[in-house]
N, C-alpha and C. Protein backbone atom coordinates (compact mmCIF):
# COMPACT_ATOMS: atom_id res chain seq x y z
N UNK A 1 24.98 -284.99 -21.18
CA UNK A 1 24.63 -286.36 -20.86
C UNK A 1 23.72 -286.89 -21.97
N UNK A 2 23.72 -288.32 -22.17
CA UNK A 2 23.12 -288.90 -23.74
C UNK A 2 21.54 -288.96 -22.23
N UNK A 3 20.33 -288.55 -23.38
CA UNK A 3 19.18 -288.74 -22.90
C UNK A 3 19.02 -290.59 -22.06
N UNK A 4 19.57 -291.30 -23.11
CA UNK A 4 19.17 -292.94 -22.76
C UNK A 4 19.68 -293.18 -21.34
N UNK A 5 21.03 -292.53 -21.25
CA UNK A 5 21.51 -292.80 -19.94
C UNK A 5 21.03 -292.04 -18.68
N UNK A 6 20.54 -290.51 -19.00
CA UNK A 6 19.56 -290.24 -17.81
C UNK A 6 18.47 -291.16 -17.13
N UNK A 7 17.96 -292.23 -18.45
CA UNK A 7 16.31 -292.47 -18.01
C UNK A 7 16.99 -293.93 -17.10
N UNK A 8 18.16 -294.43 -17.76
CA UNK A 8 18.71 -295.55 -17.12
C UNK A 8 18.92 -295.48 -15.98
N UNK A 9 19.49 -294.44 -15.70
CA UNK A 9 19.78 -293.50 -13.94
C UNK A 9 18.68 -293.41 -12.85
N UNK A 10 17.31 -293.54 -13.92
CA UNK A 10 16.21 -293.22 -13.16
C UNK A 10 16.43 -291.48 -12.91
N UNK A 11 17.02 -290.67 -13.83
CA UNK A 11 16.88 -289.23 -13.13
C UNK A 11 15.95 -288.29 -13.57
N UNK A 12 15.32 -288.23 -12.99
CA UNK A 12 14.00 -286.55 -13.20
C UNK A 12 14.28 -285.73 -14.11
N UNK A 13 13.77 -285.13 -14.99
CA UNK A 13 14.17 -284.51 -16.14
C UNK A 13 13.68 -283.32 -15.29
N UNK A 14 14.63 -282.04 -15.94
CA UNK A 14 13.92 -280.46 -15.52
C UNK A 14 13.80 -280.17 -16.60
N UNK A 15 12.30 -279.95 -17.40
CA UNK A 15 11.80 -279.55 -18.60
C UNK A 15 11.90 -278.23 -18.72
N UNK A 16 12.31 -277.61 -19.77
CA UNK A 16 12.28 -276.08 -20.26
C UNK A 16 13.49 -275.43 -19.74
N UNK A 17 14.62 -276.55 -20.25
CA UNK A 17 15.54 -275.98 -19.15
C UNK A 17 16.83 -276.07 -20.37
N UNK A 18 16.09 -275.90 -21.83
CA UNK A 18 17.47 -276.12 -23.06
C UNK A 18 18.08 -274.60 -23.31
N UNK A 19 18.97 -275.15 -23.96
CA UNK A 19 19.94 -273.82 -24.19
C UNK A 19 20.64 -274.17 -25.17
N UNK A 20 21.11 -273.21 -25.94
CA UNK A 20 22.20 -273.01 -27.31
C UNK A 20 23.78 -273.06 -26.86
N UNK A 21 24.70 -274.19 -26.61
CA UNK A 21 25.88 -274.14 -26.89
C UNK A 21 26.73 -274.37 -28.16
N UNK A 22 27.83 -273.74 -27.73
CA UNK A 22 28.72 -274.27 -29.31
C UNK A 22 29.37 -275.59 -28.62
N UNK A 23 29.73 -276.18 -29.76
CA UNK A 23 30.91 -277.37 -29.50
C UNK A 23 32.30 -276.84 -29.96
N UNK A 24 33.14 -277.82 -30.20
CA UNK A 24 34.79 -277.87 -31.08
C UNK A 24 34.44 -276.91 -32.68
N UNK A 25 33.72 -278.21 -33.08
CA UNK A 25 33.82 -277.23 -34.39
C UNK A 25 33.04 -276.10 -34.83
N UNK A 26 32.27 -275.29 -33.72
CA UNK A 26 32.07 -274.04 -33.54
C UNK A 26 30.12 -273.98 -34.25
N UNK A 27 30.43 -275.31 -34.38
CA UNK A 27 28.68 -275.32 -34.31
C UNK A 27 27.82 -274.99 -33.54
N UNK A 28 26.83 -274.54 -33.21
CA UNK A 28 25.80 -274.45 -32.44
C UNK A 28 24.94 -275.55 -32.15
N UNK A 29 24.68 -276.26 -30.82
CA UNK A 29 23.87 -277.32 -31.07
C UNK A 29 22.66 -276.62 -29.38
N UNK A 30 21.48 -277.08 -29.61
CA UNK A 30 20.23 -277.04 -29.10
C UNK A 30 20.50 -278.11 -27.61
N UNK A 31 20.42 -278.02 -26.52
CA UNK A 31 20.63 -278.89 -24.74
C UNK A 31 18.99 -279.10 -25.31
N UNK A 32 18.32 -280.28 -24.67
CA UNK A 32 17.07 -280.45 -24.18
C UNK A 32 16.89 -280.31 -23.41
N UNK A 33 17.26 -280.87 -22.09
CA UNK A 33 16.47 -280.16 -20.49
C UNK A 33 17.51 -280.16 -20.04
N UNK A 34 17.60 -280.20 -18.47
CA UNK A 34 19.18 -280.94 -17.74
C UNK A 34 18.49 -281.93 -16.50
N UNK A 35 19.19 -282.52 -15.92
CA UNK A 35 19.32 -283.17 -14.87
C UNK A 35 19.78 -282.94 -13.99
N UNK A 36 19.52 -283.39 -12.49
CA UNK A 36 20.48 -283.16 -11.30
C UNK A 36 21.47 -284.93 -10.73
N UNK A 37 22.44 -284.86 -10.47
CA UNK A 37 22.51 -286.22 -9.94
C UNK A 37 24.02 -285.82 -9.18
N UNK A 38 23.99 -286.91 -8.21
CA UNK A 38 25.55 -286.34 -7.74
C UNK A 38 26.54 -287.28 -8.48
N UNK A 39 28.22 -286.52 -8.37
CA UNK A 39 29.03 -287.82 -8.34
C UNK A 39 29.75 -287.90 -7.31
N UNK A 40 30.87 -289.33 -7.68
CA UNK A 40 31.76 -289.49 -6.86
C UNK A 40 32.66 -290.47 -7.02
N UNK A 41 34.04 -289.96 -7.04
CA UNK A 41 35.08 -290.81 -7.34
C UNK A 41 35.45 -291.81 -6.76
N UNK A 42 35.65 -293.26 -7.63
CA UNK A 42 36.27 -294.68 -6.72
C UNK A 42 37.39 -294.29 -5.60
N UNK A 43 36.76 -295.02 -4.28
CA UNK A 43 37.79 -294.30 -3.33
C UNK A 43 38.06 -293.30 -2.58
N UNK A 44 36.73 -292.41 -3.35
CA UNK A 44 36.85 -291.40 -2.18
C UNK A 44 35.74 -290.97 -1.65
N UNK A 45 35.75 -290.21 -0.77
CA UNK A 45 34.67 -290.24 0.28
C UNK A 45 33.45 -288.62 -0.41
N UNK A 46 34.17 -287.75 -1.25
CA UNK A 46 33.08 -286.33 -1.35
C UNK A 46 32.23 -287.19 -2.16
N UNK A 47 30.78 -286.28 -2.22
CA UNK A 47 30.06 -286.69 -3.25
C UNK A 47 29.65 -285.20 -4.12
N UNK A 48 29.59 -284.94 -5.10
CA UNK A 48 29.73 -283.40 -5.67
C UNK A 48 28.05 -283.59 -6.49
N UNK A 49 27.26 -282.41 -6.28
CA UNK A 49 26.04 -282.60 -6.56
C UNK A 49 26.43 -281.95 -8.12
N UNK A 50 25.87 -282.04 -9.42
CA UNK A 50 25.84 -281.61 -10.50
C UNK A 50 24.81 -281.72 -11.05
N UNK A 51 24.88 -280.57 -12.61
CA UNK A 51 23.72 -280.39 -12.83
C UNK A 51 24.23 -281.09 -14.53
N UNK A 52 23.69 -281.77 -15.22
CA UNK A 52 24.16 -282.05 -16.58
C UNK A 52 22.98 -281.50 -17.71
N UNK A 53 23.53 -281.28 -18.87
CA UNK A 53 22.62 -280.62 -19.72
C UNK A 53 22.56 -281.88 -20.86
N UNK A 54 21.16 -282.25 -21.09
CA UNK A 54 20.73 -283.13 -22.11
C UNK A 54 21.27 -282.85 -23.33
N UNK A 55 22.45 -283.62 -24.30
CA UNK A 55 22.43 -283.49 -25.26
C UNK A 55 22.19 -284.28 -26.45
N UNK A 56 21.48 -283.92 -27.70
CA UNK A 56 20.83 -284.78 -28.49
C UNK A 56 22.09 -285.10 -29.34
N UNK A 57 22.04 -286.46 -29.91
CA UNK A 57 23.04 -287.05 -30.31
C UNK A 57 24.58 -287.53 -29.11
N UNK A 58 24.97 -287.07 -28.10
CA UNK A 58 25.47 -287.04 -27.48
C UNK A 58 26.56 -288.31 -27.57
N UNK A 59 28.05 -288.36 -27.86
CA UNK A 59 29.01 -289.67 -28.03
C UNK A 59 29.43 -290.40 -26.94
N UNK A 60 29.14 -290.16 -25.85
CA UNK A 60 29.22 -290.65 -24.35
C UNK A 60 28.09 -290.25 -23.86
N UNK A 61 28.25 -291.25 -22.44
CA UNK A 61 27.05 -291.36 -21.52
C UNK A 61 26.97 -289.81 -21.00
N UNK A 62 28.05 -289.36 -20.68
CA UNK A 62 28.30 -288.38 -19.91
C UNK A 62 29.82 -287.46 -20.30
N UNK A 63 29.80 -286.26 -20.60
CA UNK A 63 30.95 -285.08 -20.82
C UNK A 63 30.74 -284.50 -19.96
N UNK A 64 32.20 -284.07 -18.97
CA UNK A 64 32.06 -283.80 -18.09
C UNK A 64 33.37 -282.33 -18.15
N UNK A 65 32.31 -281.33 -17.83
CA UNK A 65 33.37 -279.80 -17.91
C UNK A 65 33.73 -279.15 -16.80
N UNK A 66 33.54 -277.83 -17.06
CA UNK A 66 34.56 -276.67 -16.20
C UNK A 66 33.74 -276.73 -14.68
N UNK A 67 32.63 -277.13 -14.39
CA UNK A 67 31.63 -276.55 -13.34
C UNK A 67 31.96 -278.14 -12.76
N UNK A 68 32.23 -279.00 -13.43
CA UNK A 68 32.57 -280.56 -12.45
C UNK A 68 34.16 -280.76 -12.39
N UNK A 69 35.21 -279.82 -13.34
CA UNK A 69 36.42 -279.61 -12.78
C UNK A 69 36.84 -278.56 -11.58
N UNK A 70 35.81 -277.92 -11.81
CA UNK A 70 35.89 -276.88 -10.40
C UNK A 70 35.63 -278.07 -9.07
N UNK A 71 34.20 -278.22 -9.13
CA UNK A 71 33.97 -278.69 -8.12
C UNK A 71 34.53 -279.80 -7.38
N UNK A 72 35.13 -280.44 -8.31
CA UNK A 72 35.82 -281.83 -8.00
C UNK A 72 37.66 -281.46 -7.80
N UNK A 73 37.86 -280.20 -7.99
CA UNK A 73 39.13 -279.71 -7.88
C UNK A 73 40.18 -280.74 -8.76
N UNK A 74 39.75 -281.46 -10.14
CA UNK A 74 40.61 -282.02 -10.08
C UNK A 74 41.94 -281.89 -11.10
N UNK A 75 41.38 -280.51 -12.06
CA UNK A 75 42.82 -279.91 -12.06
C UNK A 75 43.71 -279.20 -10.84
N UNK A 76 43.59 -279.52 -9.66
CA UNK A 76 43.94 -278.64 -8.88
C UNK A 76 45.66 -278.81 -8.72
N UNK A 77 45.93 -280.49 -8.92
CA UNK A 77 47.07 -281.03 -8.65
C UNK A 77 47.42 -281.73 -9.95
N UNK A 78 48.67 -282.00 -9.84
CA UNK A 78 48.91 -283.08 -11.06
C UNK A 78 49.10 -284.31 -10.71
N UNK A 79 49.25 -283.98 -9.05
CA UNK A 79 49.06 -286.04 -8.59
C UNK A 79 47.66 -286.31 -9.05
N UNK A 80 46.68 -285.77 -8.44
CA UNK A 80 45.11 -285.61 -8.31
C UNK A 80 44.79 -285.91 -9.83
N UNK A 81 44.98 -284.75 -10.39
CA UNK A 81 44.28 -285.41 -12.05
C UNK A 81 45.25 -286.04 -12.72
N UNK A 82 46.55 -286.88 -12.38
CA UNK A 82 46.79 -288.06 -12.93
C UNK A 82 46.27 -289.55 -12.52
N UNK A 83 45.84 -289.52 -11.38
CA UNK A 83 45.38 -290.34 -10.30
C UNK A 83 44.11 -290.68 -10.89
N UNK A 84 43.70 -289.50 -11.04
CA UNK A 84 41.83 -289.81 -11.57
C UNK A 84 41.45 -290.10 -13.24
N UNK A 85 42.64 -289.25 -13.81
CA UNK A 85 42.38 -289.75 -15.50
C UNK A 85 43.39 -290.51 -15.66
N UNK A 86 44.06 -291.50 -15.34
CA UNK A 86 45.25 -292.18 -16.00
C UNK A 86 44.75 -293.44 -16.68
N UNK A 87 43.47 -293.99 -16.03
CA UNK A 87 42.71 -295.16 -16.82
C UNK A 87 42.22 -294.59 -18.05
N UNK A 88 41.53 -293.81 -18.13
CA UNK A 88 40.34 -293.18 -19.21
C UNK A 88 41.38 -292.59 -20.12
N UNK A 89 42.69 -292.05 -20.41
CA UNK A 89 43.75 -291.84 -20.91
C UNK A 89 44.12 -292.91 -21.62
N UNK A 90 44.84 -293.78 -20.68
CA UNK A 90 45.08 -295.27 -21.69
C UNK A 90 43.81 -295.57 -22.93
N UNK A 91 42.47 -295.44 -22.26
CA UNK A 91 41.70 -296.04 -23.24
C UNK A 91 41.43 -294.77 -24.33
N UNK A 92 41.51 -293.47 -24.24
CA UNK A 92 41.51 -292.58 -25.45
C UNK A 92 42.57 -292.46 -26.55
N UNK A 93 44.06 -293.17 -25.67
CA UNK A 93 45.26 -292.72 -26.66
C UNK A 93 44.64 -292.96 -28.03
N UNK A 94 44.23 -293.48 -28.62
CA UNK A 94 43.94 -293.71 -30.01
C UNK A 94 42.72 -292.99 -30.76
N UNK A 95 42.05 -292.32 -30.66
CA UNK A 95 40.74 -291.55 -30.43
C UNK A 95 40.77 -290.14 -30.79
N UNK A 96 40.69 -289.62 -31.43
CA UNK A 96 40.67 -288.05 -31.29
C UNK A 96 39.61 -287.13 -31.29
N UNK A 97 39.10 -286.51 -30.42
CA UNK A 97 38.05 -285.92 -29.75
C UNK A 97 38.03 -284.73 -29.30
N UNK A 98 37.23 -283.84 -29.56
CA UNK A 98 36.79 -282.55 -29.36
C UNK A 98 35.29 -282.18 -28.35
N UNK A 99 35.63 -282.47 -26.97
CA UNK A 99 34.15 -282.70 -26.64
C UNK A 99 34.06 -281.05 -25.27
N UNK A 100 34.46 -280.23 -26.32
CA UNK A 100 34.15 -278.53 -25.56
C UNK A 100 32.77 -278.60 -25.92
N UNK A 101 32.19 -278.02 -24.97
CA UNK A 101 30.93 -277.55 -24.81
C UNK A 101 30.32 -276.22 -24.33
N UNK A 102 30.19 -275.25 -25.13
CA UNK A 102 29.94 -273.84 -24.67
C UNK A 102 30.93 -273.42 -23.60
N UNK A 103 30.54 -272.60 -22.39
CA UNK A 103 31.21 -272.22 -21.36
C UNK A 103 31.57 -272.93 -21.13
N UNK A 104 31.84 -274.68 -21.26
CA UNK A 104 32.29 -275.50 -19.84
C UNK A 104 33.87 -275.94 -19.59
N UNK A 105 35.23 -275.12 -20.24
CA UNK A 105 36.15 -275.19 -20.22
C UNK A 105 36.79 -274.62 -19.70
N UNK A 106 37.74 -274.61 -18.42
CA UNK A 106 38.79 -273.89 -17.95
C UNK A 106 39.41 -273.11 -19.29
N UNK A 107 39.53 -271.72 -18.96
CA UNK A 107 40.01 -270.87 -19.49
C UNK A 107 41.54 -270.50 -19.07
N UNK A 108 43.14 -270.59 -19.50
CA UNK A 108 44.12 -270.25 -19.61
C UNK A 108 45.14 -269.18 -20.41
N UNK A 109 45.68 -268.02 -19.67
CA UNK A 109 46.41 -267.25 -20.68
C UNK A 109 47.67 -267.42 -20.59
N UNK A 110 48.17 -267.21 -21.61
CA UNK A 110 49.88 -267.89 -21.95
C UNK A 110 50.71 -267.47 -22.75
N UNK A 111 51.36 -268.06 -23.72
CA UNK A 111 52.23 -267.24 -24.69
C UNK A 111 52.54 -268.92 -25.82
N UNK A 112 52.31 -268.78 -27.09
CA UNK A 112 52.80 -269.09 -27.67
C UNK A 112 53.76 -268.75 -29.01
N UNK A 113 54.95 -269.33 -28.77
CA UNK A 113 56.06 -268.63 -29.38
C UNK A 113 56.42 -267.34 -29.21
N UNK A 114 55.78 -267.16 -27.89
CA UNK A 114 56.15 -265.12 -27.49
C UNK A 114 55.41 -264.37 -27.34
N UNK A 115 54.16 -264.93 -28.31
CA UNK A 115 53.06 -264.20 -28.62
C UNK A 115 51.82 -264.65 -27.37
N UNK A 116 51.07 -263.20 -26.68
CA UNK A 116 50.29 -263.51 -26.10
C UNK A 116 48.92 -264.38 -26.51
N UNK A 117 48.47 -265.05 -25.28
CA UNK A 117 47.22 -266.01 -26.28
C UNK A 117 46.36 -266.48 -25.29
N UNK A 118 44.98 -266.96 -25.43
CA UNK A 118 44.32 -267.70 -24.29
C UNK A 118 44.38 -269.14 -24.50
N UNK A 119 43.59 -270.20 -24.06
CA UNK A 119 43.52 -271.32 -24.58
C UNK A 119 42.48 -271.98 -24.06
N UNK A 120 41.78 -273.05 -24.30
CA UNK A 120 40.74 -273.40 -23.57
C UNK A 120 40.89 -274.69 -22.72
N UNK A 121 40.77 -275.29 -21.90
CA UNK A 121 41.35 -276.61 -21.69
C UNK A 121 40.01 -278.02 -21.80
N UNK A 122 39.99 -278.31 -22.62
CA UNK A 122 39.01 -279.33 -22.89
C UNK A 122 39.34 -280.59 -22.32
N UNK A 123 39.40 -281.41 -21.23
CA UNK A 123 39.97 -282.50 -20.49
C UNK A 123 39.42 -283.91 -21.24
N UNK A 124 38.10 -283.57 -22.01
CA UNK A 124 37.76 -284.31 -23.07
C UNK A 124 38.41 -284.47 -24.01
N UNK A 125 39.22 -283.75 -24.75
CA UNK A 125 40.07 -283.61 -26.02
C UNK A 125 41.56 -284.34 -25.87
N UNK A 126 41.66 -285.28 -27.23
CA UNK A 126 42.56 -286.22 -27.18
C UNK A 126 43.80 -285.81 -27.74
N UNK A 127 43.94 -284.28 -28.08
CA UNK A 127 44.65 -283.74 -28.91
C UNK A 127 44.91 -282.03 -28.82
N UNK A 128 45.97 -281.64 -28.76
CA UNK A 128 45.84 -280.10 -29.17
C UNK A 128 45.41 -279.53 -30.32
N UNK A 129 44.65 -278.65 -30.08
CA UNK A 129 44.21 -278.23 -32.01
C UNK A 129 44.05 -276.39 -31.52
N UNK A 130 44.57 -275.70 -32.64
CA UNK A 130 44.97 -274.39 -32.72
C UNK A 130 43.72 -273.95 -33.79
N UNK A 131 43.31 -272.57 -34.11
CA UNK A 131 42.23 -272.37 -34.84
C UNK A 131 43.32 -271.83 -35.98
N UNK A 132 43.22 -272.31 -37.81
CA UNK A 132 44.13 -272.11 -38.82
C UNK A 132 44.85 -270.79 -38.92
N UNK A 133 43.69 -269.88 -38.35
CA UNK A 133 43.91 -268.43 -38.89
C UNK A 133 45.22 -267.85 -38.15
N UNK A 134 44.72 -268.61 -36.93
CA UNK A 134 45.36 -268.02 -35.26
C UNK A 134 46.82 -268.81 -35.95
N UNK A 135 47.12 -269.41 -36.36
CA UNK A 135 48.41 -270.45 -36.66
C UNK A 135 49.25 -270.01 -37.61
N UNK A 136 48.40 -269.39 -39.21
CA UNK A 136 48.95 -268.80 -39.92
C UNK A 136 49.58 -267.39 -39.31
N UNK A 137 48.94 -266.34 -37.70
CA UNK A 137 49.21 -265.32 -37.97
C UNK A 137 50.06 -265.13 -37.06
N UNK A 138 50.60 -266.47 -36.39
CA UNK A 138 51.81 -266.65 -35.69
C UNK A 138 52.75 -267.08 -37.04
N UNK A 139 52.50 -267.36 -37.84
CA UNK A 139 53.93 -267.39 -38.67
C UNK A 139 54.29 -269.33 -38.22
N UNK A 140 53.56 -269.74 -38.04
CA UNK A 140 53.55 -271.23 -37.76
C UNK A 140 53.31 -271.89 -39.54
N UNK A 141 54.08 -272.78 -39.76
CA UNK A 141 54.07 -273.81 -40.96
C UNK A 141 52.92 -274.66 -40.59
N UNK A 142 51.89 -274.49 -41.84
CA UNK A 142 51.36 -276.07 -41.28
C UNK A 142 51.35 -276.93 -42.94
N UNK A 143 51.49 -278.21 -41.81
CA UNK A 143 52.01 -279.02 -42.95
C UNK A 143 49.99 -279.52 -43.53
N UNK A 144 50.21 -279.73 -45.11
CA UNK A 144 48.44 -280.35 -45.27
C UNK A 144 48.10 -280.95 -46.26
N UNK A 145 49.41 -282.00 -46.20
CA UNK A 145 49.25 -282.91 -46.83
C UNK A 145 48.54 -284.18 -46.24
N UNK A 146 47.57 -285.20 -47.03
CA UNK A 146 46.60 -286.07 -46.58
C UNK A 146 47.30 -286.50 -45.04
N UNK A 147 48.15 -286.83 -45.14
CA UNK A 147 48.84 -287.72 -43.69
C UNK A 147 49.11 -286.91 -42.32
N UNK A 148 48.80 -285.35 -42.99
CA UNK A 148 48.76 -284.19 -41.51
C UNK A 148 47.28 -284.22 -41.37
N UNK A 149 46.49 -285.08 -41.96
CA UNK A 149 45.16 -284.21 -41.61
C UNK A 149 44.29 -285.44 -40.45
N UNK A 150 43.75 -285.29 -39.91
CA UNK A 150 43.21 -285.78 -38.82
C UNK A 150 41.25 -285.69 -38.45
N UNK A 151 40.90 -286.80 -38.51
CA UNK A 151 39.64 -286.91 -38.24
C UNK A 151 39.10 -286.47 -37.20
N UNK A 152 38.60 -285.91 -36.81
CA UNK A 152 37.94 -285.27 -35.25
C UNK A 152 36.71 -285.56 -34.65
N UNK A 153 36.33 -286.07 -33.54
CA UNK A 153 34.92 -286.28 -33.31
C UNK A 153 34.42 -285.49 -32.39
N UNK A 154 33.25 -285.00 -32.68
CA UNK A 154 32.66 -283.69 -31.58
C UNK A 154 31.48 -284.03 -30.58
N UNK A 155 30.76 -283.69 -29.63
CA UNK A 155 30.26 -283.88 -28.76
C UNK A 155 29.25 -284.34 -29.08
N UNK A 156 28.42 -283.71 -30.45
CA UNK A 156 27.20 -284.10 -30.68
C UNK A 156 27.43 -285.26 -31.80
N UNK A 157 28.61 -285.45 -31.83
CA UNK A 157 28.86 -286.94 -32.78
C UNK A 157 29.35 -286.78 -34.33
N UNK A 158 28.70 -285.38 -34.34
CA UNK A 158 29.45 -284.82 -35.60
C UNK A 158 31.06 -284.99 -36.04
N UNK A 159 31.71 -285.02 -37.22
CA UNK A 159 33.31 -284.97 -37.73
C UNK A 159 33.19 -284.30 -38.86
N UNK A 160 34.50 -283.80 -38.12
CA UNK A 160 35.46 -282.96 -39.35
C UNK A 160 36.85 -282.97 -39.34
N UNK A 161 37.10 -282.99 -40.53
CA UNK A 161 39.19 -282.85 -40.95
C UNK A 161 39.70 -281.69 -40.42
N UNK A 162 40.90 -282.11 -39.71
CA UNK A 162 41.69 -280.70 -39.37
C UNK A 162 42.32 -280.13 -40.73
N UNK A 163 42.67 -279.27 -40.67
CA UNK A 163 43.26 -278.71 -41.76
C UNK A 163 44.77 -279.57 -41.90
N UNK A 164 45.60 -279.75 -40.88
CA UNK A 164 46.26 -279.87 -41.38
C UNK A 164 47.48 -280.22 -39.97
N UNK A 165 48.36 -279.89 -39.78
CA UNK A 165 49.34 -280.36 -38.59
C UNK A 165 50.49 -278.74 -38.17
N UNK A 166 51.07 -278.15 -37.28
CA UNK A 166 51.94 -277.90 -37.29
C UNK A 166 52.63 -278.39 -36.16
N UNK A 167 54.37 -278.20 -36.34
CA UNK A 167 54.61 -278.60 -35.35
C UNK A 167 56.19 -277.79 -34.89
N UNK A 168 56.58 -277.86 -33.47
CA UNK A 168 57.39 -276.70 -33.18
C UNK A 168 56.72 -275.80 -32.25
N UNK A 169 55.50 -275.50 -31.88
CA UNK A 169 55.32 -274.00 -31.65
C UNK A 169 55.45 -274.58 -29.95
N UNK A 170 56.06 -273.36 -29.48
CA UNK A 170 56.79 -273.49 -27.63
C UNK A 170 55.21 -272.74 -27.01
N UNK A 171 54.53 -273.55 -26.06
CA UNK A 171 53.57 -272.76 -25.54
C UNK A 171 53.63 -272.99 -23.86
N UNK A 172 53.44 -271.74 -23.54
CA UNK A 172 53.25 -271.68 -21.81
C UNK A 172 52.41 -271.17 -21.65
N UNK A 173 51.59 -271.71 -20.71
CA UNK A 173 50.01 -271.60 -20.41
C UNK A 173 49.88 -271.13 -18.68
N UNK A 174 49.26 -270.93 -18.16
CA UNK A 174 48.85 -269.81 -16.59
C UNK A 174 48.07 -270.20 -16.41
N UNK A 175 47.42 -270.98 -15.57
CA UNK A 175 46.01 -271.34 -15.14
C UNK A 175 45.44 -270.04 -14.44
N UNK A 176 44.29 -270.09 -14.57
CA UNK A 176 43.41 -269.28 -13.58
C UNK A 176 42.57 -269.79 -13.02
């Protein structure tokens, strides 16, 4: 959560409460405290209590992960999380974003092109992105010329270029 929008909330800070996550591009960035506040979706009746972790620089009011997709069940269905992200979708199509945050991603194992694999599911992220090494050692082409390469924006506001594009690879994924 961006600090400005906690104080806007009016929410209580819990001091001494930072921690070291990574983001997308495998940086390490510093939480300042966290907060408690509940939510709750237009229309419906739960209210889900959460805890958010202060982050400095932060590109939204609020990134929201694995401990508010649990609780809110809303990968549970594909009516359910089309229902609930189909607005916020329209407005990202154009956007490309990397907003993983340490632990807070549903974890998936699967197979791409045959080959066993995990994956992370970032519900923030406007894009699939594979790590180069992991791509080259599937025997995947990637194309990297200027027009494959892609700007990325990360949680703490930071960017970086993808390497590059491939395309083709068949992936099936297993929730857990």
């Amino acid at each position: 959560m961006r600090a400005t929008y906690a104080a806007e909330l009016g929410l209580n800070v819990n001091h001494g409460s930072a921690r070291d996550v990574a983001i997308g591009s495998g940086k390490r960035v510093r939480t300042l405290d966290t907060v408690h506040s509940t939510f709750q979706f237009a229309n419906e009746p739960s209210r889900h209590e959460l805890e958010f972790h202060i982050l400095p620089s932060c590109v939204h009011n609020v990134i929201l992960g694995k401990t508010f997709l649990k609780a809110t069940r809303t990968l549970s269905s594909v009516t359910k999380f089309a229902r609930r992200v189909k607005k916020r979708l329209l407005e990202w199509i154009n956007r490309r974003r990397l907003l993983f945050l340490g632990e807070s991603a549903p974890k998936f194992t699967g197979f791409i092109n045959g080959r066993a694999g995990d994956a992370l599911a970032d519900s923030g992220s406007s894009m699939l992105v594979m790590d180069e090494e992991y791509a080259r050692n599937l025997g995947l082409h990637i194309h990297v010329g200027e027009e494959y390469r892609t700007r990325l924006l990360f949680a703490d506001g930071s960017k970086a270029y993808t390497s590059g594009m491939t395309r083709g690879a068949v992936a099936i994924w297993i929730g857990r």
